[in-house]
C-alpha atoms as a PDB file:
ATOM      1  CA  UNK A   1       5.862  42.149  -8.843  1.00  0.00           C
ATOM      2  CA  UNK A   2       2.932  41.359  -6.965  1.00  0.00           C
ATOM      3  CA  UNK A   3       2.421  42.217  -3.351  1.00  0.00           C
ATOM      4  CA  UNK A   4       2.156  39.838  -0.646  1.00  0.00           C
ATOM      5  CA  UNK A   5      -1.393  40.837  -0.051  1.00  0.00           C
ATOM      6  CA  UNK A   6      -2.625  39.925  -3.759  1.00  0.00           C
ATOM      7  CA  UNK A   7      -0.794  36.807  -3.983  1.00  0.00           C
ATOM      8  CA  UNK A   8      -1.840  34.977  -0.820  1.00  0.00           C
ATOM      9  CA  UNK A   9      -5.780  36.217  -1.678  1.00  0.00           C
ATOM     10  CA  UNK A  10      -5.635  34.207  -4.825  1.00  0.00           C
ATOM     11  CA  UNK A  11      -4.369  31.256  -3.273  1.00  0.00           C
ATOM     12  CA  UNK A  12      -6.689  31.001  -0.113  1.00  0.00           C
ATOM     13  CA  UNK A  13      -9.505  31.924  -2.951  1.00  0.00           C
ATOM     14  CA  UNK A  14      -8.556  28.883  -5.197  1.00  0.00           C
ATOM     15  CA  UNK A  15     -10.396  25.240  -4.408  1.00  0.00           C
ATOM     16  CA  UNK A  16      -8.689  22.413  -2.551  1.00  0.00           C
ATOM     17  CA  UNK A  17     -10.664  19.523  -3.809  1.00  0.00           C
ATOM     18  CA  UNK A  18      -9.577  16.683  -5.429  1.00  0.00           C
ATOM     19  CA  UNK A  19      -5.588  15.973  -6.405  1.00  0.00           C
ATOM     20  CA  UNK A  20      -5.736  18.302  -9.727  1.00  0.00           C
ATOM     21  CA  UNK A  21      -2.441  20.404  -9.061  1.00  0.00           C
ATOM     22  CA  UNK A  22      -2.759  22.114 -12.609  1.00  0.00           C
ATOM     23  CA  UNK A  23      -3.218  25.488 -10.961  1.00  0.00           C
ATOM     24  CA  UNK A  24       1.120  25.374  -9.578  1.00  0.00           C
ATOM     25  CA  UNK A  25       2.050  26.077 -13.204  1.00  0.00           C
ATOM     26  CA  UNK A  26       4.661  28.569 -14.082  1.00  0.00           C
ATOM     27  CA  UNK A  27       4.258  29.025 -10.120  1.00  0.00           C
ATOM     28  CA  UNK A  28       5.969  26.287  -8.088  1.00  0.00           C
ATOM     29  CA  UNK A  29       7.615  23.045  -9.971  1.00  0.00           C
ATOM     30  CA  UNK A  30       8.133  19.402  -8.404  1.00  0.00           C
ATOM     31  CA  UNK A  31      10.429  17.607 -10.466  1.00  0.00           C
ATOM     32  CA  UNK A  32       8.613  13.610 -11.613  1.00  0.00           C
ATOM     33  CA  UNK A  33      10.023  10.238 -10.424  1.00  0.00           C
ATOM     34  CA  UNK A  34      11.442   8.114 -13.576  1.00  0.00           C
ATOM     35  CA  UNK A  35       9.341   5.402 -13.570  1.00  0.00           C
ATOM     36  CA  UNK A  36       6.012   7.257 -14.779  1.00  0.00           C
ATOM     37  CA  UNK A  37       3.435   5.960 -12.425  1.00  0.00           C
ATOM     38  CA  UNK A  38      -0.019   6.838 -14.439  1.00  0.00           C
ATOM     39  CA  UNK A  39       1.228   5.171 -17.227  1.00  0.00           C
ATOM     40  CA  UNK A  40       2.586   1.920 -15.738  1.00  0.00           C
ATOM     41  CA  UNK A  41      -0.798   1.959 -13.461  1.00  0.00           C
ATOM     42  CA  UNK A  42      -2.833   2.189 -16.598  1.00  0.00           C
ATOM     43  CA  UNK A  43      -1.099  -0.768 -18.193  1.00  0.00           C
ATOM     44  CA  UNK A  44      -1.756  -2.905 -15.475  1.00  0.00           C
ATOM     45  CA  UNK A  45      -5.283  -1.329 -15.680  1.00  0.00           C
ATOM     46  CA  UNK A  46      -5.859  -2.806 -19.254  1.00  0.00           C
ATOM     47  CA  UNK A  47      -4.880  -6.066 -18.085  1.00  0.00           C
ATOM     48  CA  UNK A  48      -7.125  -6.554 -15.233  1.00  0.00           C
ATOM     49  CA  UNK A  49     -10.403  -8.337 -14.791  1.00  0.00           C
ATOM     50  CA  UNK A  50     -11.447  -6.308 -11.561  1.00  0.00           C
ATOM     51  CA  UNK A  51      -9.422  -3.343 -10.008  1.00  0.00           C
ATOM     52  CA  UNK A  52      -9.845  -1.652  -6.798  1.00  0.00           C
ATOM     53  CA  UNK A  53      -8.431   2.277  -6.814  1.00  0.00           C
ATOM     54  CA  UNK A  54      -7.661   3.069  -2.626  1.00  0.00           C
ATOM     55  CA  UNK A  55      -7.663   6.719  -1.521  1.00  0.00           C
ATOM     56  CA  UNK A  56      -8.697   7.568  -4.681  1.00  0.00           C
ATOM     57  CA  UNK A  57      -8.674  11.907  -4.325  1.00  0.00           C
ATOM     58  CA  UNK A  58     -10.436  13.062  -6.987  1.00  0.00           C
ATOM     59  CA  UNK A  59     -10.274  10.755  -9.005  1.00  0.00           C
ATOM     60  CA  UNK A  60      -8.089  12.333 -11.524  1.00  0.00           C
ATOM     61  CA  UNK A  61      -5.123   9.427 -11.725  1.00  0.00           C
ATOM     62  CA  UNK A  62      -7.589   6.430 -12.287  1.00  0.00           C
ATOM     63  CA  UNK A  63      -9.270   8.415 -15.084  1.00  0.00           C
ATOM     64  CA  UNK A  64      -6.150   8.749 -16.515  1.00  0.00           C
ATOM     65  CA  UNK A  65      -6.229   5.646 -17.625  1.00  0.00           C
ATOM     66  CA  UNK A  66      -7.540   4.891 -21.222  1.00  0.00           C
ATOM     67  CA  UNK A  67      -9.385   1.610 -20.665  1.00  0.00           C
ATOM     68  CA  UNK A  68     -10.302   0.148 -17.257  1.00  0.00           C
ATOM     69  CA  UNK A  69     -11.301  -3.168 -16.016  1.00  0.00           C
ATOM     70  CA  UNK A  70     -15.129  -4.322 -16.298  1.00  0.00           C
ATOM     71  CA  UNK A  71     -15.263  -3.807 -12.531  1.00  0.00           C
ATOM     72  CA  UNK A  72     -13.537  -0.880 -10.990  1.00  0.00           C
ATOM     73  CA  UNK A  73     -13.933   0.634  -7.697  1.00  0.00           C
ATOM     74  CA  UNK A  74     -12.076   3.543  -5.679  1.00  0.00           C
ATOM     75  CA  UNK A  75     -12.565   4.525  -2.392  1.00  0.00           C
ATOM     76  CA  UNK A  76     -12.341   7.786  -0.700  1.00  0.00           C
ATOM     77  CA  UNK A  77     -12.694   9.585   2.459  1.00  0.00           C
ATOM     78  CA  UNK A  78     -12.985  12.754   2.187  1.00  0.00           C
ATOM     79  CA  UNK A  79     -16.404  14.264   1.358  1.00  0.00           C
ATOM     80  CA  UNK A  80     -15.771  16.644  -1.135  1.00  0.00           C
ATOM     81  CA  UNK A  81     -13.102  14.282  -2.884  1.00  0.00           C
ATOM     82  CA  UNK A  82     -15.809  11.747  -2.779  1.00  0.00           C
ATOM     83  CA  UNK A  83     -18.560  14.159  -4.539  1.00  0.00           C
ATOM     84  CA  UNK A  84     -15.730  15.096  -7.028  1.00  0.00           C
ATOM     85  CA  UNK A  85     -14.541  11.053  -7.773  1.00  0.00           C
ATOM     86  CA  UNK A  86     -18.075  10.299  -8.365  1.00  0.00           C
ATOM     87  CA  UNK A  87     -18.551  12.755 -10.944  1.00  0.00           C
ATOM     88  CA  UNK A  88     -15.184  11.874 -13.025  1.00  0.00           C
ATOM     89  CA  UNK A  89     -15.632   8.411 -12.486  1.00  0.00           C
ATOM     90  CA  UNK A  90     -18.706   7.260 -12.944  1.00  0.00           C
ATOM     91  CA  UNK A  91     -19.165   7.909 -16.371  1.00  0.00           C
ATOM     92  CA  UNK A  92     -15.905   5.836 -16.955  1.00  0.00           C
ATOM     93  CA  UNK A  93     -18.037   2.780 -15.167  1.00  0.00           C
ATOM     94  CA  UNK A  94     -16.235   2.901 -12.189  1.00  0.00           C
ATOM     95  CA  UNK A  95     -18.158   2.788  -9.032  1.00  0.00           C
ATOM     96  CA  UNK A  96     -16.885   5.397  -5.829  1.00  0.00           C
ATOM     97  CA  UNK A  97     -17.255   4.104  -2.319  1.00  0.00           C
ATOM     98  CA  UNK A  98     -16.720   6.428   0.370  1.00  0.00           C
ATOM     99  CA  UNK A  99     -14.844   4.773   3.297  1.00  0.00           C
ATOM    100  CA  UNK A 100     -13.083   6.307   5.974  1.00  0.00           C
ATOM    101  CA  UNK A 101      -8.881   5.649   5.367  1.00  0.00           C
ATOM    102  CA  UNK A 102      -8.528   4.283   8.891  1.00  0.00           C
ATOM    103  CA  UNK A 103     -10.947   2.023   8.574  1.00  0.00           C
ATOM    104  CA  UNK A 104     -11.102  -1.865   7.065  1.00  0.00           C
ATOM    105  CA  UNK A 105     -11.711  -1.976   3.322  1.00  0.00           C
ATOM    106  CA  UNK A 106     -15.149  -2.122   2.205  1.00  0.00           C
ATOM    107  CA  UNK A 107     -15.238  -5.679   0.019  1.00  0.00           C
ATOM    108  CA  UNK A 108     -15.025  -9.558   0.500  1.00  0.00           C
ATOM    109  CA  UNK A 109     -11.931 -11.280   0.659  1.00  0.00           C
ATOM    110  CA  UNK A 110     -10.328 -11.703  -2.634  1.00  0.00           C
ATOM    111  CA  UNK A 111     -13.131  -9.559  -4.499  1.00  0.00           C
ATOM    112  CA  UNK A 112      -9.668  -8.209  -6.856  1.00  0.00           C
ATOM    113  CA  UNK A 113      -6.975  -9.253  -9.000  1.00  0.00           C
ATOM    114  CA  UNK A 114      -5.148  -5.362  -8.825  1.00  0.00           C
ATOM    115  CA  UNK A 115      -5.379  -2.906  -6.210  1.00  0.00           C
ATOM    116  CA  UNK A 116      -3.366   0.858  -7.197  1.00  0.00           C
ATOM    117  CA  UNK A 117      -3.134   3.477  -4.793  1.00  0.00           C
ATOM    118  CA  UNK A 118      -1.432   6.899  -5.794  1.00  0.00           C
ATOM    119  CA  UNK A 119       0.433   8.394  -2.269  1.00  0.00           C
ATOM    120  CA  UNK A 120      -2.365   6.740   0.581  1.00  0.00           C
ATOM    121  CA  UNK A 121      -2.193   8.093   3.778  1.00  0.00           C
ATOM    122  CA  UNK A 122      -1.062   4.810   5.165  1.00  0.00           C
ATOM    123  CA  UNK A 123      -0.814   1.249   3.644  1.00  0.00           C
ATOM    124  CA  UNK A 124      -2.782  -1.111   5.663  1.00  0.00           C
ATOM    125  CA  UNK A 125      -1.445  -4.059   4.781  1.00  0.00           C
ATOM    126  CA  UNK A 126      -3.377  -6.529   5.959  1.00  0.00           C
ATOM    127  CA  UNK A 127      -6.704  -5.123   4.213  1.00  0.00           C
ATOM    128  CA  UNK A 128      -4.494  -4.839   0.929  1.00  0.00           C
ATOM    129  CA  UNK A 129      -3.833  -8.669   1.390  1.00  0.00           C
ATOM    130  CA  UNK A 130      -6.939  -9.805   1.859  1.00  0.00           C
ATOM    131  CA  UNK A 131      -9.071  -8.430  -0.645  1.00  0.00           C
ATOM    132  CA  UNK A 132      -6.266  -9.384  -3.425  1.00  0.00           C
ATOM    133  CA  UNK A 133      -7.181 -12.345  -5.185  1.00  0.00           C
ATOM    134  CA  UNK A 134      -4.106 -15.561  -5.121  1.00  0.00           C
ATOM    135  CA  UNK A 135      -1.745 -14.055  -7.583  1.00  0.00           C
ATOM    136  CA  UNK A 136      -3.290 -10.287  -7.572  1.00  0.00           C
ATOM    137  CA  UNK A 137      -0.906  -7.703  -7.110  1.00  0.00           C
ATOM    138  CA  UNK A 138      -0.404  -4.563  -5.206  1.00  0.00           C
ATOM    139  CA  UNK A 139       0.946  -1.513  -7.559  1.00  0.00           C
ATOM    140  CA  UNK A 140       1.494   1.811  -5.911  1.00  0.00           C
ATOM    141  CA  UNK A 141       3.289   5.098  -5.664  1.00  0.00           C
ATOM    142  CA  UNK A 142       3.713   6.491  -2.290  1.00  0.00           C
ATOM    143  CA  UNK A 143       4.922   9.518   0.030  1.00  0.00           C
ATOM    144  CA  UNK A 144       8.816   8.770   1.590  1.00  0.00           C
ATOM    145  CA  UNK A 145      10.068   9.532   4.757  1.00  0.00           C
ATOM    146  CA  UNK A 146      11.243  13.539   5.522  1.00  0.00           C
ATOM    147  CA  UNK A 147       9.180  14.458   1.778  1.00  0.00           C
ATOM    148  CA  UNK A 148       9.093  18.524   2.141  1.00  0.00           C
ATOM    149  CA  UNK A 149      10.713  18.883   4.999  1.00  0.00           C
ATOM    150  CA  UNK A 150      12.450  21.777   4.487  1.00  0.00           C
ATOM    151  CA  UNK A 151       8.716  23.242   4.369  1.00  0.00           C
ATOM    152  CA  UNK A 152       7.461  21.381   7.501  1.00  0.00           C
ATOM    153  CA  UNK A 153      10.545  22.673   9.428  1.00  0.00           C
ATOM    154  CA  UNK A 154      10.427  26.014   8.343  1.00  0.00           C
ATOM    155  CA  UNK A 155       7.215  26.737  10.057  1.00  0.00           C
ATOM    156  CA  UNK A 156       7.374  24.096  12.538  1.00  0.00           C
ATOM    157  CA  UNK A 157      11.090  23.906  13.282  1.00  0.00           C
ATOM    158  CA  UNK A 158      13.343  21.099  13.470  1.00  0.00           C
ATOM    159  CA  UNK A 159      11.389  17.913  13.987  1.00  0.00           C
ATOM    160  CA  UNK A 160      12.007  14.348  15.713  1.00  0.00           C
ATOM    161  CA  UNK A 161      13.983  12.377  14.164  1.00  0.00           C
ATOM    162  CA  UNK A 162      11.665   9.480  14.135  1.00  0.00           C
ATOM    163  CA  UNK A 163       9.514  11.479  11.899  1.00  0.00           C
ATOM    164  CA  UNK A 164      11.739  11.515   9.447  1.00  0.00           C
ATOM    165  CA  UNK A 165      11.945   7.749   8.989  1.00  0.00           C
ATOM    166  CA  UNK A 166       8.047   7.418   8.791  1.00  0.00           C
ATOM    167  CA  UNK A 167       7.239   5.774   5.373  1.00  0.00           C
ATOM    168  CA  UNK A 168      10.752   4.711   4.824  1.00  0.00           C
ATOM    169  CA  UNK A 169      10.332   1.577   2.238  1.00  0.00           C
ATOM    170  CA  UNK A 170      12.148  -0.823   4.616  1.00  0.00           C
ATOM    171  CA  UNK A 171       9.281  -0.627   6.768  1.00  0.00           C
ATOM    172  CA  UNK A 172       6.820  -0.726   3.996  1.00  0.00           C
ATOM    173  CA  UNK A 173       8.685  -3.934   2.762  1.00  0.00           C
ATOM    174  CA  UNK A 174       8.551  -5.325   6.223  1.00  0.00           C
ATOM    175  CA  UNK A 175       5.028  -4.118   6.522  1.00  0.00           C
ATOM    176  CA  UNK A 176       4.113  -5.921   3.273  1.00  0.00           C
ATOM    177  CA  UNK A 177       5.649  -8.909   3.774  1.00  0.00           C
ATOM    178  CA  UNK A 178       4.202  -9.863   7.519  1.00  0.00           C
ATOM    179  CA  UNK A 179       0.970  -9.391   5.570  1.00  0.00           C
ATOM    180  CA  UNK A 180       2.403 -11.941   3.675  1.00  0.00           C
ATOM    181  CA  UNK A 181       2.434 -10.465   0.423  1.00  0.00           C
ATOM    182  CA  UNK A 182       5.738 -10.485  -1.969  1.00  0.00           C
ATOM    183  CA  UNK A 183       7.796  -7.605  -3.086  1.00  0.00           C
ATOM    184  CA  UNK A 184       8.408  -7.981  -6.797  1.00  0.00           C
ATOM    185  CA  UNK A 185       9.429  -4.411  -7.040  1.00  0.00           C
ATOM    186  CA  UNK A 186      10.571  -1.355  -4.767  1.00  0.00           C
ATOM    187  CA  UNK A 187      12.412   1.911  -6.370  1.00  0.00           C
ATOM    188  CA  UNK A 188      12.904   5.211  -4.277  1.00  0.00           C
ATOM    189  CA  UNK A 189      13.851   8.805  -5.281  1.00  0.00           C
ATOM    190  CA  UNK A 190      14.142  11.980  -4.337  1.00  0.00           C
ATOM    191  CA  UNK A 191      12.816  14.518  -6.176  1.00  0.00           C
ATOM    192  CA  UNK A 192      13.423  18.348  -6.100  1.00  0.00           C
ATOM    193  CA  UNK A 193      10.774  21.573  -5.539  1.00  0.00           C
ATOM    194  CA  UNK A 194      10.781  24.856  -6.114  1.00  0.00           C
ATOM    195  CA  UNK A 195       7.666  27.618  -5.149  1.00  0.00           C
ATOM    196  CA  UNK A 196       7.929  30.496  -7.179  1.00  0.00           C
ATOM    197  CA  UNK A 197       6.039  32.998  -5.217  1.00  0.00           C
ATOM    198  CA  UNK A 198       3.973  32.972  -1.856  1.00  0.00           C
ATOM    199  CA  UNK A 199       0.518  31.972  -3.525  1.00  0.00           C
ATOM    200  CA  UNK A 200       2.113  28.528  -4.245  1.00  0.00           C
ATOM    201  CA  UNK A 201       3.126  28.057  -0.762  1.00  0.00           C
ATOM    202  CA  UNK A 202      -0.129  29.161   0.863  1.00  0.00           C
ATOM    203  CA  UNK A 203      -2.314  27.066  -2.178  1.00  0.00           C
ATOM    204  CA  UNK A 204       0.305  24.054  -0.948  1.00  0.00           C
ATOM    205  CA  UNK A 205      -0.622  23.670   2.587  1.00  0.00           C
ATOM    206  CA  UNK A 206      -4.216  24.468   2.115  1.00  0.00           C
ATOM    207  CA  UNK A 207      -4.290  21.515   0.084  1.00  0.00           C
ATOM    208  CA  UNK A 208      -1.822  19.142   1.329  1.00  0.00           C
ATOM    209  CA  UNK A 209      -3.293  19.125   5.294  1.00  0.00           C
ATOM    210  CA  UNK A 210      -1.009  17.202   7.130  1.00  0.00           C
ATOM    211  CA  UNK A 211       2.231  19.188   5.964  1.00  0.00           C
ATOM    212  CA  UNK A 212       1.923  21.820   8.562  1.00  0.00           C
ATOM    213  CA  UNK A 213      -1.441  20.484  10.560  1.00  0.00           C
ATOM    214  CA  UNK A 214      -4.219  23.490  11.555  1.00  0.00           C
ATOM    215  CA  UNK A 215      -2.398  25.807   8.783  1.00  0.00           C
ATOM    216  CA  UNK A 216      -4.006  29.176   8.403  1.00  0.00           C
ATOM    217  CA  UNK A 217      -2.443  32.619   6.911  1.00  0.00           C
ATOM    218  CA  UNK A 218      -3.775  34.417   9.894  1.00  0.00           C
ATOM    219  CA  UNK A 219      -1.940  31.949  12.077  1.00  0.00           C
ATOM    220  CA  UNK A 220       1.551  32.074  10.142  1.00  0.00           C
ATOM    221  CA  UNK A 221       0.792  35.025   9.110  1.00  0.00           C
ATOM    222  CA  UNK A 222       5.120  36.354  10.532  1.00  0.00           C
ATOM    223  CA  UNK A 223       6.254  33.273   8.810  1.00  0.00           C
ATOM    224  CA  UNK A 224       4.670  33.720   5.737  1.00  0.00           C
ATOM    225  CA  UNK A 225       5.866  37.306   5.169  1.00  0.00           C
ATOM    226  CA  UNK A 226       9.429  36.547   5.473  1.00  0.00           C
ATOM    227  CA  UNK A 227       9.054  33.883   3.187  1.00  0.00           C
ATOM    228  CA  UNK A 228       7.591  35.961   1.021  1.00  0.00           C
ATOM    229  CA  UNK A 229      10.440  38.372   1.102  1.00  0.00           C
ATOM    230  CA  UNK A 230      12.997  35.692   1.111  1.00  0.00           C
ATOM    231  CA  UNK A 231      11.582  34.429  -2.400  1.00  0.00           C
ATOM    232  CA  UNK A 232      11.631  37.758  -3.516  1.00  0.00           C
ATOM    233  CA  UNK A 233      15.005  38.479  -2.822  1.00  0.00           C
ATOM    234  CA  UNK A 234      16.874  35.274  -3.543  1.00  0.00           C
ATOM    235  CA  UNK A 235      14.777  33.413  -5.895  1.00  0.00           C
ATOM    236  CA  UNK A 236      12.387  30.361  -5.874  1.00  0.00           C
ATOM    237  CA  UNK A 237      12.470  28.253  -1.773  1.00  0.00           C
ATOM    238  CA  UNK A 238      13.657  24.830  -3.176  1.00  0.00           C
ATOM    239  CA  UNK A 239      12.400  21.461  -1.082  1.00  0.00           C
ATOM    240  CA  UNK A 240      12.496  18.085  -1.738  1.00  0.00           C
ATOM    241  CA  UNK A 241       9.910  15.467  -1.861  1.00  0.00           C
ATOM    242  CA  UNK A 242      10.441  11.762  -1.957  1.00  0.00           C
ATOM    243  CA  UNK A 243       8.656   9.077  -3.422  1.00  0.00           C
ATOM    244  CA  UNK A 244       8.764   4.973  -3.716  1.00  0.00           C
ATOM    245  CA  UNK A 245       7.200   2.882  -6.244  1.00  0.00           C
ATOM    246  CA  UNK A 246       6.100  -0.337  -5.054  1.00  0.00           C
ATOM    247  CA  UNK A 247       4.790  -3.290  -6.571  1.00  0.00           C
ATOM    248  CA  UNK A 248       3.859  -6.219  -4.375  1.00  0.00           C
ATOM    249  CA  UNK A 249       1.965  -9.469  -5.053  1.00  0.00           C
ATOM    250  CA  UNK A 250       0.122 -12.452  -3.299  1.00  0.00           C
ATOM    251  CA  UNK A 251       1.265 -15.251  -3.947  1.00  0.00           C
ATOM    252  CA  UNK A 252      -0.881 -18.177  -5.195  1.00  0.00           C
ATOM    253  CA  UNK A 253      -2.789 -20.574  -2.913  1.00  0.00           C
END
């Protein structure tokens, strides 16, 4: 087995960028949601005349898609996400725009007819709205409420309870809908983790900031080796993320 020492070096040492997650396999698993969201997104893809990709990470799930729209645009805001989009993307024809996530969409009212969005930091509604064209639609997958918790608490400790109804899709279908947009679809699950070893941990909230915000192995360094020792003695530390599919559209003028 590998010591603690070796594994957590070869996760700090690995890149963050972008929303590539190839590097978990054979160490940590997340189990997928049924309804296969690359592939419906990309069928909406090939049926749309202009497309807008928000919070677009590396780009990697838009250039999934086999054929895209004549016009497609993602935005981003995080630098090296936006360097990395722009490389994938552009030679696919789709342009990268780099725009902060709190701030108002870039583009003219109704410049789309789809807008996708693969786990956004926050909806905002009223942007999504008004740049979708009378009859465009909204397609997205995104982060539930309490999704890795049993991380988050571990090295946090129990949290509010209000936290754990952030992103529940009530609210997102209440959000949504004072926008004045129309749910057409809305699935949730809950999906189960497992990290097989330290590294995956450590690579995990590196990359995923705003699990356990300011992490750093020097700073959980107490937490980490118990972990570490837990996994080793009883097997892989199994969380649970959750996950809604959402589908929303505006209706005709």
């Amino acid at each position: 087995m590998r010591s603690f020492q070796e594994l957590v070096a070869e996760a700090e040492a690995v890149p963050t960028e972008g929303w590539d997650f190839s590097w978990f396999e054979g160490r940590a698993t997340e189990e997928r949601p049924s309804w296969g969201y690359a592939r419906a997104m990309a069928e909406r893809l090939a049926r749309a005349d202009a497309a807008l990709d928000i919070q677009t990470g590396g780009g990697e799930v838009l250039a999934s898609a086999r054929k895209l729209p004549t016009l497609t645009v993602a935005t981003e805001g995080w630098p090296p996400n936006v360097a990395k989009a722009t490389a994938l993307l552009h030679p696919l024809g789709a342009v990268v725009v780099a725009a902060p996530e709190d701030a108002p969409l870039p583009f003219g009212d109704q410049a789309f007819d789809l807008v996708v969005s693969r786990h956004p930091v926050t909806p905002h509604w009223t942007e999504i709205a008004r740049v979708l064209q009378p009859g465009g639609t909204y397609f997205a997958q995104h982060v539930g409420p309490g999704s890795v918790f049993e991380i988050i608490e571990y090295f946090l400790g129990p949290q509010p309870e209000a936290g754990r109804s952030d992103r529940h899709p009530d609210r997102e279908r209440a959000g949504a809908e004072a926008a004045g947009l129309r749910i057409v679809d809305l699935k949730a699950a809950r999906l189960r983790m497992e990290f097989h070893d330290i590294g995956a941990v450590v690579h995990f909230l590196r990359k995923v900031v705003w699990m356990v915000p300011g992490f750093t192995v020097d700073r959980y360094r107490p937490q980490l080796v118990r972990l570490h020792e837990r996994i080793e003695a009883e097997g892989p530390f199994v969380a649970h993320s959750t996950r809604h599919l959402i589908e929303a559209r505006r209706p005709e003028a």
